[in-house]
N, C-alpha and C. Protein backbone atom coordinates (compact mmCIF):
# COMPACT_ATOMS: atom_id res chain seq x y z
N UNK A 1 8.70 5.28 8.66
CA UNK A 1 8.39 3.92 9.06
C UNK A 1 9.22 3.53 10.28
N UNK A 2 10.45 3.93 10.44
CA UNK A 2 11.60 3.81 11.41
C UNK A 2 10.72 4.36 12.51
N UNK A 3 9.88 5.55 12.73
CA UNK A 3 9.55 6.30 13.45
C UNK A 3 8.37 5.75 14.06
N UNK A 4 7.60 4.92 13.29
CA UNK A 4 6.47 4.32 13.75
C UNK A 4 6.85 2.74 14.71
N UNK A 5 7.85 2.42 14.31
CA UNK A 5 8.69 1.32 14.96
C UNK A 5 8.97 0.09 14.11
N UNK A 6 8.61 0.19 12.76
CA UNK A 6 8.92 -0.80 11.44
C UNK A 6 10.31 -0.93 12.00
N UNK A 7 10.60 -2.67 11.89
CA UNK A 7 12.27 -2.46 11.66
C UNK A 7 13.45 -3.07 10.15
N UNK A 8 11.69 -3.67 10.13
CA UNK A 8 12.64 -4.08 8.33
C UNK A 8 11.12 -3.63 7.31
N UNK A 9 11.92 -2.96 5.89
CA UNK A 9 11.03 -2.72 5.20
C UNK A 9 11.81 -3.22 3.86
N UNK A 10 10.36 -3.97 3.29
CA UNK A 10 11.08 -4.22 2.03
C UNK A 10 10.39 -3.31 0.74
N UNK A 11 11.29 -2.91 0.21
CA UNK A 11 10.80 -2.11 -1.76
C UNK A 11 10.87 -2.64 -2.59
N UNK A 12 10.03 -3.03 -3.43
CA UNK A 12 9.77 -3.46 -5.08
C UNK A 12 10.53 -1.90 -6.02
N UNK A 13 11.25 -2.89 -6.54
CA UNK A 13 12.07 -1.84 -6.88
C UNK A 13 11.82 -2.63 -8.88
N UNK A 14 11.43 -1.47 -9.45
CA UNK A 14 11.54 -1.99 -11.12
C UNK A 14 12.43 -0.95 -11.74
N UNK A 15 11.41 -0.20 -12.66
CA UNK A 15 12.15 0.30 -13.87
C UNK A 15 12.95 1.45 -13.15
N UNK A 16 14.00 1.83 -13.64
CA UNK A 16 15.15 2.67 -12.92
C UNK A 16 15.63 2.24 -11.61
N UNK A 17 15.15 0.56 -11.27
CA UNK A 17 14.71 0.42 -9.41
C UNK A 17 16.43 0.70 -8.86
N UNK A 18 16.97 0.21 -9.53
CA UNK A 18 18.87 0.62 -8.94
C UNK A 18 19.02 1.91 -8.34
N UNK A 19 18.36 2.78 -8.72
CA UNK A 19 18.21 4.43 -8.21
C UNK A 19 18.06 4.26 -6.86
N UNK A 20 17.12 3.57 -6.51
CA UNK A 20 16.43 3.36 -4.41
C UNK A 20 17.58 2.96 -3.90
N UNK A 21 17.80 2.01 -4.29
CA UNK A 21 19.16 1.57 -2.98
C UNK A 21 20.16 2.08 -3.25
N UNK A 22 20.26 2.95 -4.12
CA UNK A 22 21.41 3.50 -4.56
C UNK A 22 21.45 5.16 -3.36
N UNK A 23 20.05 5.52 -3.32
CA UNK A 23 19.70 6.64 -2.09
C UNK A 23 19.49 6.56 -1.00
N UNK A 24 18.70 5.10 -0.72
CA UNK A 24 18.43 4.31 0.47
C UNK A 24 19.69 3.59 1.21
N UNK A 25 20.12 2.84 0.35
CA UNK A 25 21.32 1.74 1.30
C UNK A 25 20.25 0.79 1.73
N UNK A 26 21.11 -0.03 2.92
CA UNK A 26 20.37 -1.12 3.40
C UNK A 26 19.50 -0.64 4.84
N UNK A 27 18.96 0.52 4.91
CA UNK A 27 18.51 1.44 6.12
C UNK A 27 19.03 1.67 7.60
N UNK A 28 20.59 0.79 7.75
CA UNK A 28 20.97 1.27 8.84
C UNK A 28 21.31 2.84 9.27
N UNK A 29 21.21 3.78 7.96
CA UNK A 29 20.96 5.03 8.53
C UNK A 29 20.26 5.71 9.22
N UNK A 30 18.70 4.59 9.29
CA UNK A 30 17.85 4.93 10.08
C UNK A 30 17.52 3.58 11.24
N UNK A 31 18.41 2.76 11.04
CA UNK A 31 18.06 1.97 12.62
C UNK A 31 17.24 0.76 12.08
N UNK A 32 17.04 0.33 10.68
CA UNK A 32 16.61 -0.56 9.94
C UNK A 32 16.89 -1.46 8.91
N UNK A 33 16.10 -2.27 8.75
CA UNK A 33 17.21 -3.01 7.59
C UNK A 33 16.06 -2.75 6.26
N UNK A 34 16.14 -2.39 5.26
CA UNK A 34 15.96 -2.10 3.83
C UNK A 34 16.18 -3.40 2.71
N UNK A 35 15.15 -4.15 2.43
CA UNK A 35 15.22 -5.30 1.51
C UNK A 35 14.66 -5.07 0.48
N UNK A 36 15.02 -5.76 -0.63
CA UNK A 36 14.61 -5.04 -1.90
C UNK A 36 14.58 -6.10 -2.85
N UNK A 37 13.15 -6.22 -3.00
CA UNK A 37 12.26 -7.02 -4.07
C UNK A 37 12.74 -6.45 -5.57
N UNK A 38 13.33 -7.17 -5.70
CA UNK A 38 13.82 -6.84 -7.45
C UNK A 38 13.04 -7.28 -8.27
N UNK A 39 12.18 -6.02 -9.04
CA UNK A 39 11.52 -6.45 -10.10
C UNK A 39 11.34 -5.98 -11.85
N UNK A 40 13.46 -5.42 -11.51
CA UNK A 40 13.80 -4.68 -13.10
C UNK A 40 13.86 -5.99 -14.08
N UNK A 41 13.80 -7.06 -13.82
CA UNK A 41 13.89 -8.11 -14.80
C UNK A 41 13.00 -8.43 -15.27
N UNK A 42 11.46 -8.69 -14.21
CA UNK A 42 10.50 -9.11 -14.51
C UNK A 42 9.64 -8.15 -15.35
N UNK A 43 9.87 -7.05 -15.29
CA UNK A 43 9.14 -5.38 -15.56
C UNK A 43 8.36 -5.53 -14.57
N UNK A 44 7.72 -4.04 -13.74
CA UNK A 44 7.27 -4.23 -13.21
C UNK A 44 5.69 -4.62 -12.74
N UNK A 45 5.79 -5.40 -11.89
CA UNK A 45 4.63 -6.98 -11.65
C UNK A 45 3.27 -6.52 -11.59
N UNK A 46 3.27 -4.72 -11.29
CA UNK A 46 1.86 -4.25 -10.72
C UNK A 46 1.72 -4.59 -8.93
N UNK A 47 0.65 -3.99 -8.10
CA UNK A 47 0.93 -4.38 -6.94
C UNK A 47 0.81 -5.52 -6.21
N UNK A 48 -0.56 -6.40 -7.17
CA UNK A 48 -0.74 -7.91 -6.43
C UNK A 48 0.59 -8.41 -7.28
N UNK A 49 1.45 -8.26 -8.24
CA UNK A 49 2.55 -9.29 -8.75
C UNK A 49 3.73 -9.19 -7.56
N UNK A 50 3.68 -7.73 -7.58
CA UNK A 50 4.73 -7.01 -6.50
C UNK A 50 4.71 -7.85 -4.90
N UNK A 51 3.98 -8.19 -4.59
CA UNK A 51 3.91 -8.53 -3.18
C UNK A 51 3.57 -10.32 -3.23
N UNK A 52 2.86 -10.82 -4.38
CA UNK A 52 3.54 -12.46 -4.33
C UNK A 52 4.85 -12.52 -4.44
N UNK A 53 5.82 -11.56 -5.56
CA UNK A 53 7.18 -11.68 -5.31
C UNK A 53 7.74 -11.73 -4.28
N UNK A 54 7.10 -10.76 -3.74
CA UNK A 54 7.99 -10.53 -1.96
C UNK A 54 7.11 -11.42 -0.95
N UNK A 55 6.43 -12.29 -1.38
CA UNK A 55 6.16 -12.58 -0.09
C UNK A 55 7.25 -13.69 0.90
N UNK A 56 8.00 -14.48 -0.27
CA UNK A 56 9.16 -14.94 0.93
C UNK A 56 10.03 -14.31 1.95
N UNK A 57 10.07 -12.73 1.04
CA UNK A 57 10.53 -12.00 2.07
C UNK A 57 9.50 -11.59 3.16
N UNK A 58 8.37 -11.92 3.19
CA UNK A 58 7.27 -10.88 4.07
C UNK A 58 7.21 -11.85 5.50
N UNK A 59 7.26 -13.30 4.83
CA UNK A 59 6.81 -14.20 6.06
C UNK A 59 5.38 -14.14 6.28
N UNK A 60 4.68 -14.70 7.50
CA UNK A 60 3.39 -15.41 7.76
C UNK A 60 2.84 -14.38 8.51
N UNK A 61 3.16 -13.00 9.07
CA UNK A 61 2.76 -12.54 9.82
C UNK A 61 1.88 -11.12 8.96
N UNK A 62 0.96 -10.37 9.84
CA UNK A 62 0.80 -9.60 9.21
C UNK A 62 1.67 -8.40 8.75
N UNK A 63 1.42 -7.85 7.35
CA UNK A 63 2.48 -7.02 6.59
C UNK A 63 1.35 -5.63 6.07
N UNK A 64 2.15 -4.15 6.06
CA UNK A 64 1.72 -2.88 5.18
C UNK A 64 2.35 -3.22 4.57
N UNK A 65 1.71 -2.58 3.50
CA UNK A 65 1.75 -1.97 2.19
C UNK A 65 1.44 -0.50 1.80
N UNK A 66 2.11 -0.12 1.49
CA UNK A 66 2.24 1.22 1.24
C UNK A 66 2.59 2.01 -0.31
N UNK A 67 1.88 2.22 -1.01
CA UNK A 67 2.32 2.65 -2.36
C UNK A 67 3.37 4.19 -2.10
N UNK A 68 4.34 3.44 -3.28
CA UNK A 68 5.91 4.86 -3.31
C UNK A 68 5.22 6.24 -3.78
N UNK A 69 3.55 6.05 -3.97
CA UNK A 69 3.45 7.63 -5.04
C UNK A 69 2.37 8.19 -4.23
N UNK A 70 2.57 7.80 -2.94
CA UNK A 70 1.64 8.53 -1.69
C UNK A 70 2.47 9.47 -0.94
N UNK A 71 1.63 10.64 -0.53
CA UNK A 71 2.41 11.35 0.55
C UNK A 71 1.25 11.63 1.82
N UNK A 72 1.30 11.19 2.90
CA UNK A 72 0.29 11.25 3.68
C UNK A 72 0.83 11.66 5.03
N UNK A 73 -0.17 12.04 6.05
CA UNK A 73 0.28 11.88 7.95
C UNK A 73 -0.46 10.20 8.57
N UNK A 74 -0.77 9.70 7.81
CA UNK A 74 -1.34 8.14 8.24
C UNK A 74 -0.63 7.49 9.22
N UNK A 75 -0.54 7.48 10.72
CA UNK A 75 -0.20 6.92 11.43
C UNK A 75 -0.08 5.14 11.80
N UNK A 76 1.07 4.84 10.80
CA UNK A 76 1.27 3.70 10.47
C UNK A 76 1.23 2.46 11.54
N UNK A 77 0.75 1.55 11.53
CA UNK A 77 0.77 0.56 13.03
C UNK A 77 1.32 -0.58 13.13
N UNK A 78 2.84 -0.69 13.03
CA UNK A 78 3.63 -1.86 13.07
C UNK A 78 3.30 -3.24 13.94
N UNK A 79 2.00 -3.44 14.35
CA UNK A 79 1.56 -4.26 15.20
C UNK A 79 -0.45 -4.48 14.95
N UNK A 80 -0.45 -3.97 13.78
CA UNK A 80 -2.39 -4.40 13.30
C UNK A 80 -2.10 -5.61 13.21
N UNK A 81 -3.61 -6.08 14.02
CA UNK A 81 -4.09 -7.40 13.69
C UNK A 81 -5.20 -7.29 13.18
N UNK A 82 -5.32 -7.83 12.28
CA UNK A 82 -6.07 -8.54 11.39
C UNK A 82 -7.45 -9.34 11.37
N UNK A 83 -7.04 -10.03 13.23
CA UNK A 83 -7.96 -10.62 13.19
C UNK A 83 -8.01 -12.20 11.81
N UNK A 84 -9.55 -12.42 11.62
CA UNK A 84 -9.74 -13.21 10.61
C UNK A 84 -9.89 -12.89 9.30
N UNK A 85 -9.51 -11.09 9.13
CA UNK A 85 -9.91 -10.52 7.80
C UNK A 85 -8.58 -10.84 7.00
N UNK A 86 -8.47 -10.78 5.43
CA UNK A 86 -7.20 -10.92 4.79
C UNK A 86 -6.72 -9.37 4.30
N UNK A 87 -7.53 -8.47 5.12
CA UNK A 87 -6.73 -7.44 4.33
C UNK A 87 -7.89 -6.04 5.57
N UNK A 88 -6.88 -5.18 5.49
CA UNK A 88 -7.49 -3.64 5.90
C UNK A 88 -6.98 -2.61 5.41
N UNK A 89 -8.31 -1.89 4.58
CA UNK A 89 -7.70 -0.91 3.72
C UNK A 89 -7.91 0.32 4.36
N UNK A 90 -6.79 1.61 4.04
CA UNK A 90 -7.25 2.65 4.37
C UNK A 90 -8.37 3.07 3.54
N UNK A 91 -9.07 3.75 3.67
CA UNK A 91 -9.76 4.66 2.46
C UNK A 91 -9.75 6.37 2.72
N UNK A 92 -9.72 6.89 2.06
CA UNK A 92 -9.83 8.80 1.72
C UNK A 92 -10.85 9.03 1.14
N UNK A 93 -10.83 10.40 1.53
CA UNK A 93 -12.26 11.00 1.07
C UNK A 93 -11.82 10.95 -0.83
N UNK A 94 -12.72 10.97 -1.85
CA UNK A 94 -12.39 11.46 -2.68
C UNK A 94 -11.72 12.52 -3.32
N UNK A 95 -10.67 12.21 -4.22
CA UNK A 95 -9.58 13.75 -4.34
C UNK A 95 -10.66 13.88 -5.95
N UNK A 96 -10.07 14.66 -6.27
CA UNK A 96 -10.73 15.28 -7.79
C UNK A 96 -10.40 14.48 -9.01
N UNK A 97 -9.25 14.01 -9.24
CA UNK A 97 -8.39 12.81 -10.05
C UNK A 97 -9.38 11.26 -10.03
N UNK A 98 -10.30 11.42 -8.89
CA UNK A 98 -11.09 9.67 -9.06
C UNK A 98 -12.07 10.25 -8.32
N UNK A 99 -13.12 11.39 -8.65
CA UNK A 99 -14.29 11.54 -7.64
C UNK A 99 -15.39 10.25 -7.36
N UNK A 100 -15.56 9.17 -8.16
CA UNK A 100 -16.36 8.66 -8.16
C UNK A 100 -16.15 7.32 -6.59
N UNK A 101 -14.24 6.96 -6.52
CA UNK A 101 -14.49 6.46 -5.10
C UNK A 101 -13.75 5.16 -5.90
N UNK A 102 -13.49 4.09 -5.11
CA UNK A 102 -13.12 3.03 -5.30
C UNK A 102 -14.06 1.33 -4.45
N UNK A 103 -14.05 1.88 -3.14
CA UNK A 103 -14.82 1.45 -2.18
C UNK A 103 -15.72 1.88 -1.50
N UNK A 104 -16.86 1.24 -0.85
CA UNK A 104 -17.70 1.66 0.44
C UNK A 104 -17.25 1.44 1.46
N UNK A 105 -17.80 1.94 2.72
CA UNK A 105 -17.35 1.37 4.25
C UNK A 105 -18.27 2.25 5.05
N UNK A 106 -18.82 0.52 5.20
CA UNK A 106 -20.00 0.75 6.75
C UNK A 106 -19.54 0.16 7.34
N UNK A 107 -19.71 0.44 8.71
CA UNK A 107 -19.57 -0.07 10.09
C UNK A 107 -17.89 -1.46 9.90
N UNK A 108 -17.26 -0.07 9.58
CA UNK A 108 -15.60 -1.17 9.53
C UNK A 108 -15.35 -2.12 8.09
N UNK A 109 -16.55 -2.18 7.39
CA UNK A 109 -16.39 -3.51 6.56
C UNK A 109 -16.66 -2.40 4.99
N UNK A 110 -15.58 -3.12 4.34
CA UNK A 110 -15.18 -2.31 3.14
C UNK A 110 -16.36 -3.10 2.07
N UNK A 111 -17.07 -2.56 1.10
CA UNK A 111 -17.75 -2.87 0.16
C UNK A 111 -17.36 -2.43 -1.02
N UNK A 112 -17.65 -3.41 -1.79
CA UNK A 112 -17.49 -2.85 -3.46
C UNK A 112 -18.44 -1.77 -3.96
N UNK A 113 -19.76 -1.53 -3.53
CA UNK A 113 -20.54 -0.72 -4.14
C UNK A 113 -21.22 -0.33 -2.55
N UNK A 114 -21.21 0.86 -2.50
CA UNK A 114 -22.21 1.62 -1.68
C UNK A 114 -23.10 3.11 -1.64
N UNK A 115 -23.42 3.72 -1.13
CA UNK A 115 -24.17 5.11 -1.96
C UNK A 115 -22.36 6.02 -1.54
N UNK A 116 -21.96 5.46 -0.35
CA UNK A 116 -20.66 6.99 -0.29
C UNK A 116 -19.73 6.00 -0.20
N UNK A 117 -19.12 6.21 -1.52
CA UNK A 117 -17.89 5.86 -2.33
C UNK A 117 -16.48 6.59 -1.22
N UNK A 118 -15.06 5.60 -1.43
CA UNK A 118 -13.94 6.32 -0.71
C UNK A 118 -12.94 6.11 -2.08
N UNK A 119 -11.69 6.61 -1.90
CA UNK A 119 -10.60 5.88 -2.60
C UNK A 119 -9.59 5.49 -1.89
N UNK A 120 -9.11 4.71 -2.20
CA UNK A 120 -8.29 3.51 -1.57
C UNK A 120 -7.42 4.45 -1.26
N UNK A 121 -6.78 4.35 -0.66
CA UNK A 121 -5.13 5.28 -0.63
C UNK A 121 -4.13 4.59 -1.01
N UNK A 122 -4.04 3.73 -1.11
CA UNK A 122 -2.78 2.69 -1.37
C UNK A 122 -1.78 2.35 -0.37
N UNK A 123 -2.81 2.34 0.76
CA UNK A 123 -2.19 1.90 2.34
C UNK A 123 -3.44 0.58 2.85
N UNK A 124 -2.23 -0.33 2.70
CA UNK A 124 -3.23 -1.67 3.59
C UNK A 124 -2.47 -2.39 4.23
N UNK A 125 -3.29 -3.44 5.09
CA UNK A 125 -2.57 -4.31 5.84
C UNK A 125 -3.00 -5.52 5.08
N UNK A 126 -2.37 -6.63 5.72
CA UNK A 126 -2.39 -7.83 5.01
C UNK A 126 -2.04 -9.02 5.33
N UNK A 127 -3.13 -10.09 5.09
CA UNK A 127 -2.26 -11.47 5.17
C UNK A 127 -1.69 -12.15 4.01
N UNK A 128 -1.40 -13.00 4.19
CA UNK A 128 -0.08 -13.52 2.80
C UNK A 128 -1.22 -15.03 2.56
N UNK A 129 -1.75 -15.34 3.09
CA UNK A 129 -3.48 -16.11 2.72
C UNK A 129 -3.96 -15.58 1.68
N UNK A 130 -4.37 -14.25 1.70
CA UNK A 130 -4.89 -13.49 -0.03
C UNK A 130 -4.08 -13.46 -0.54
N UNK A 131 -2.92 -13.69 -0.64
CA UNK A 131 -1.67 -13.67 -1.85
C UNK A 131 -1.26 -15.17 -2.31
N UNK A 132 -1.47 -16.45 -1.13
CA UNK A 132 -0.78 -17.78 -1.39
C UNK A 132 -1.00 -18.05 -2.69
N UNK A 133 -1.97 -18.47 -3.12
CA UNK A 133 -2.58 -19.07 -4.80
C UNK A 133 -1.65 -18.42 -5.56
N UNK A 134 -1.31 -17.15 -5.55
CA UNK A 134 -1.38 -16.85 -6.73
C UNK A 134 -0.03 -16.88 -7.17
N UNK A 135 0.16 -16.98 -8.89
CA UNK A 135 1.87 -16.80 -9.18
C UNK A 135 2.13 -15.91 -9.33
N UNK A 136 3.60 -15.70 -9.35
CA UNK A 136 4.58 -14.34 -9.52
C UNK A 136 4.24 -13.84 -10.97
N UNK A 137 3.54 -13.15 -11.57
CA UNK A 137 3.09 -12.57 -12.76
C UNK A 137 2.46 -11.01 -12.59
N UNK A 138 2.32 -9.93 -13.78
CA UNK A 138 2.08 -8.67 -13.51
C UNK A 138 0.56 -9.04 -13.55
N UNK A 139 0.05 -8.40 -12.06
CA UNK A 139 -1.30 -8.83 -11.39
C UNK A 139 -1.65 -7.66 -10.24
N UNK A 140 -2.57 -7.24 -11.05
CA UNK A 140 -3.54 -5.89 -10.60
C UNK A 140 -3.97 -6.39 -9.11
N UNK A 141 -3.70 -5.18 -7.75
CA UNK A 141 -4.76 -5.34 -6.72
C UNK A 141 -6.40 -5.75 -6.71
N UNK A 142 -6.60 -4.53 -7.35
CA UNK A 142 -7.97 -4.38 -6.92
C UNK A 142 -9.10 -5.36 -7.47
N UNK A 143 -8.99 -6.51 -8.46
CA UNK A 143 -9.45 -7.43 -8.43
C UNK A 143 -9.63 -8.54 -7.26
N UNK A 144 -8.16 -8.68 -6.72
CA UNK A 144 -8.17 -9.49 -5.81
C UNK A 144 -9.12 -9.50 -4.15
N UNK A 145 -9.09 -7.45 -4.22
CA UNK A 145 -9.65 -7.54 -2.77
C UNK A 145 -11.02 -7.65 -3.13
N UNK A 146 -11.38 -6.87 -5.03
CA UNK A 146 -12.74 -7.20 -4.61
C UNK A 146 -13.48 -8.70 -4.34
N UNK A 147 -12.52 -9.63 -4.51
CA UNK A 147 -12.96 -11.33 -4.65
C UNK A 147 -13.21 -11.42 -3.06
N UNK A 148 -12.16 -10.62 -2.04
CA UNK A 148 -12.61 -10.69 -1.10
C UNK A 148 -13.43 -9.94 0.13
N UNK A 149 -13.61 -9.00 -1.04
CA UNK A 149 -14.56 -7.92 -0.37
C UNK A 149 -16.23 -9.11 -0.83
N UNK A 150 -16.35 -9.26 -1.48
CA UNK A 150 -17.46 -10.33 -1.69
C UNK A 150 -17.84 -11.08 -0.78
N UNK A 151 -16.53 -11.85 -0.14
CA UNK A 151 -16.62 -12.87 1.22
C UNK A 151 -16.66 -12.26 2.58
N UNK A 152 -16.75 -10.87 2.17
CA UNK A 152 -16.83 -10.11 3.74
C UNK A 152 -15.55 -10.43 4.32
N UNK A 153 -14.39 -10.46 3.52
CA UNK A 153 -13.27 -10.79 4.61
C UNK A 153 -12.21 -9.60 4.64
N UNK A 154 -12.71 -8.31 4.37
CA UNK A 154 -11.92 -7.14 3.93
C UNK A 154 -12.39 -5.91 5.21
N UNK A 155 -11.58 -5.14 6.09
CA UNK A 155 -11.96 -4.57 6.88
C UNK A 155 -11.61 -3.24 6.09
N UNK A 156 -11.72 -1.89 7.09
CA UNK A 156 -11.00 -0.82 6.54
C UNK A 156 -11.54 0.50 7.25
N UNK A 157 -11.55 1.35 7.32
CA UNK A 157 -11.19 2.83 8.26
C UNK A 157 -11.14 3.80 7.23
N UNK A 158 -11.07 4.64 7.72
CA UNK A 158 -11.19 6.11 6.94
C UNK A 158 -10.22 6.88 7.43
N UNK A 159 -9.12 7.65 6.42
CA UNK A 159 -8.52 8.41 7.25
C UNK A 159 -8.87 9.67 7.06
N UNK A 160 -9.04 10.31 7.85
CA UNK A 160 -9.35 11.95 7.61
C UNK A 160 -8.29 13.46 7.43
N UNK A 161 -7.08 12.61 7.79
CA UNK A 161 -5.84 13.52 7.42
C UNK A 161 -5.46 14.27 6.51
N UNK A 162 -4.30 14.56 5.96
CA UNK A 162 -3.45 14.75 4.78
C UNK A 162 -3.48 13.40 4.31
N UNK A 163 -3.47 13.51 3.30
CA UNK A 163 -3.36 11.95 1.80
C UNK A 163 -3.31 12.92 0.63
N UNK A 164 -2.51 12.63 -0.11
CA UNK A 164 -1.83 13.29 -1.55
C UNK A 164 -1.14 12.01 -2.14
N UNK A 165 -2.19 11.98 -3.62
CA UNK A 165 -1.29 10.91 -4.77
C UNK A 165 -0.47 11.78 -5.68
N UNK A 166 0.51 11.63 -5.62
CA UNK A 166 1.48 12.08 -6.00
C UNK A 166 2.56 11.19 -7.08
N UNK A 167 1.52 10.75 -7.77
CA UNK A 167 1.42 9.94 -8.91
C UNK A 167 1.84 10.20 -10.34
N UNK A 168 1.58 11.55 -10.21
CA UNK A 168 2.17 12.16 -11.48
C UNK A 168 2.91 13.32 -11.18
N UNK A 169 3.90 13.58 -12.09
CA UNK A 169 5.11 15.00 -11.86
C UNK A 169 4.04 16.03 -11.99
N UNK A 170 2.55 16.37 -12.43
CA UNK A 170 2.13 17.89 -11.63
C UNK A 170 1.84 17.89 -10.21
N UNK A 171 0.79 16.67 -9.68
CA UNK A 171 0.89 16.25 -8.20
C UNK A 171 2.24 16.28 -7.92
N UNK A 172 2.95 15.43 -7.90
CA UNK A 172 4.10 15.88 -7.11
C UNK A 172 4.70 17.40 -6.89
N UNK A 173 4.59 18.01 -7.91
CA UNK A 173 5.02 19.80 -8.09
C UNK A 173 4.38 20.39 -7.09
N UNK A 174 2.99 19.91 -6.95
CA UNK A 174 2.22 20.95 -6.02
C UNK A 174 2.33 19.94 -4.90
N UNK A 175 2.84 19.21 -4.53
CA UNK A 175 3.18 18.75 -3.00
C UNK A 175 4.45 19.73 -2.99
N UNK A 176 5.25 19.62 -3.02
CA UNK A 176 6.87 20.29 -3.03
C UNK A 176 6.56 21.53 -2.90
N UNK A 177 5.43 21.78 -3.30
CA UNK A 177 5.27 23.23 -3.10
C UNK A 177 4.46 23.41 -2.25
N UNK A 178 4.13 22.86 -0.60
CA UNK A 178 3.16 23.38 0.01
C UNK A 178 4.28 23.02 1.11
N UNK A 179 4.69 24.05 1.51
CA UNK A 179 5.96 23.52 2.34
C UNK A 179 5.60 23.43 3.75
N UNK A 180 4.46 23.47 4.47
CA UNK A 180 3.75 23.46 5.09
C UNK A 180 3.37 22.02 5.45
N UNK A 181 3.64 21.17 4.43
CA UNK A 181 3.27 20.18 4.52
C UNK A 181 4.73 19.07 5.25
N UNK A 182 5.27 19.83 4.26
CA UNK A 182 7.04 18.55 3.87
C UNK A 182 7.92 18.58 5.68
């Protein structure tokens, strides 16, 4: 993220979350500052709970999101606009773990149902407009975008790269093991 030109990143940090900053610090090792959404009290919020928490830390501007159990080459863009949409998702081709897809995407605009299905990657951009309403409680994404995939206010892209969920300790095993990759 340092590398892409992020200069502050904040982590939702829950169960074991003391471990991150305990490896991380406050990121001046890398030329950044490292803030950290504490959410070992609350358990953790899920990703729409995760990011109303943080949004005092996020401010009004546009913000990524990035899920901790991705490993990708996604060329991150510390400067997307948004435009009038509240959100831009990446999407991936289908991995084997969710063949059926999560989203559509024609011509830039993400759909809930289409004939060629993607899966989300768990990389988006965002305004803090799709997050205002709501309270700090454990609160699932993908409801929310589909409310606004409905209103046509959801953009999104395809990446064609490396993307690995690495979600569970066998995924992760066989990332670690393609050293080709790391």
């Amino acid at each position: 993220m340092a590398e892409a030109g992020f200069e502050s990143i904040i982590i939702n940090i829950a169960h074991l979350g003391y471990k991150i900053p305990e490896a991380l610090g406050d990121g001046s090792k890398w030329g950044i500052d490292i803030i950290y959404s504490d959410e070992q009290e609350d358990g953790a919020l899920e990703s729409a709970g995760g990011i109303v928490k943080a949004l005092p830390l996020l401010g009004n501007d546009t913000f990524l999101v990035v899920n901790g159990d991705v490993f990708c080459d996604y060329k991150f863009n510390p400067d997307f606009d948004l435009g009038d949409d509240l959100a831009h998702l990446i999407l991936v081709q289908n991995p084997e773990h969710n063949k059926g897809g999560d989203f559509g995407l024609e011509q830039n605009r993400v759909l809930n149902e289409a004939k060629n299905m993607y899966t989300f990657s768990g990389i988006g951009y965002y305004s803090s407009k799709l997050f205002n309403a709501l309270d700090v409680e454990k609160k699932a994404l993908a409801p929310i975008l589909r409310e606004a995939i409905k209103q046509n206010k959801i953009s999104g892209s395809l990446h064609v790269g490396h993307w690995y969920d690495i979600g569970t300790p066998k995924r992760l095993e066989e990332i670690n093991n393609q050293q080709d990759l790391i």
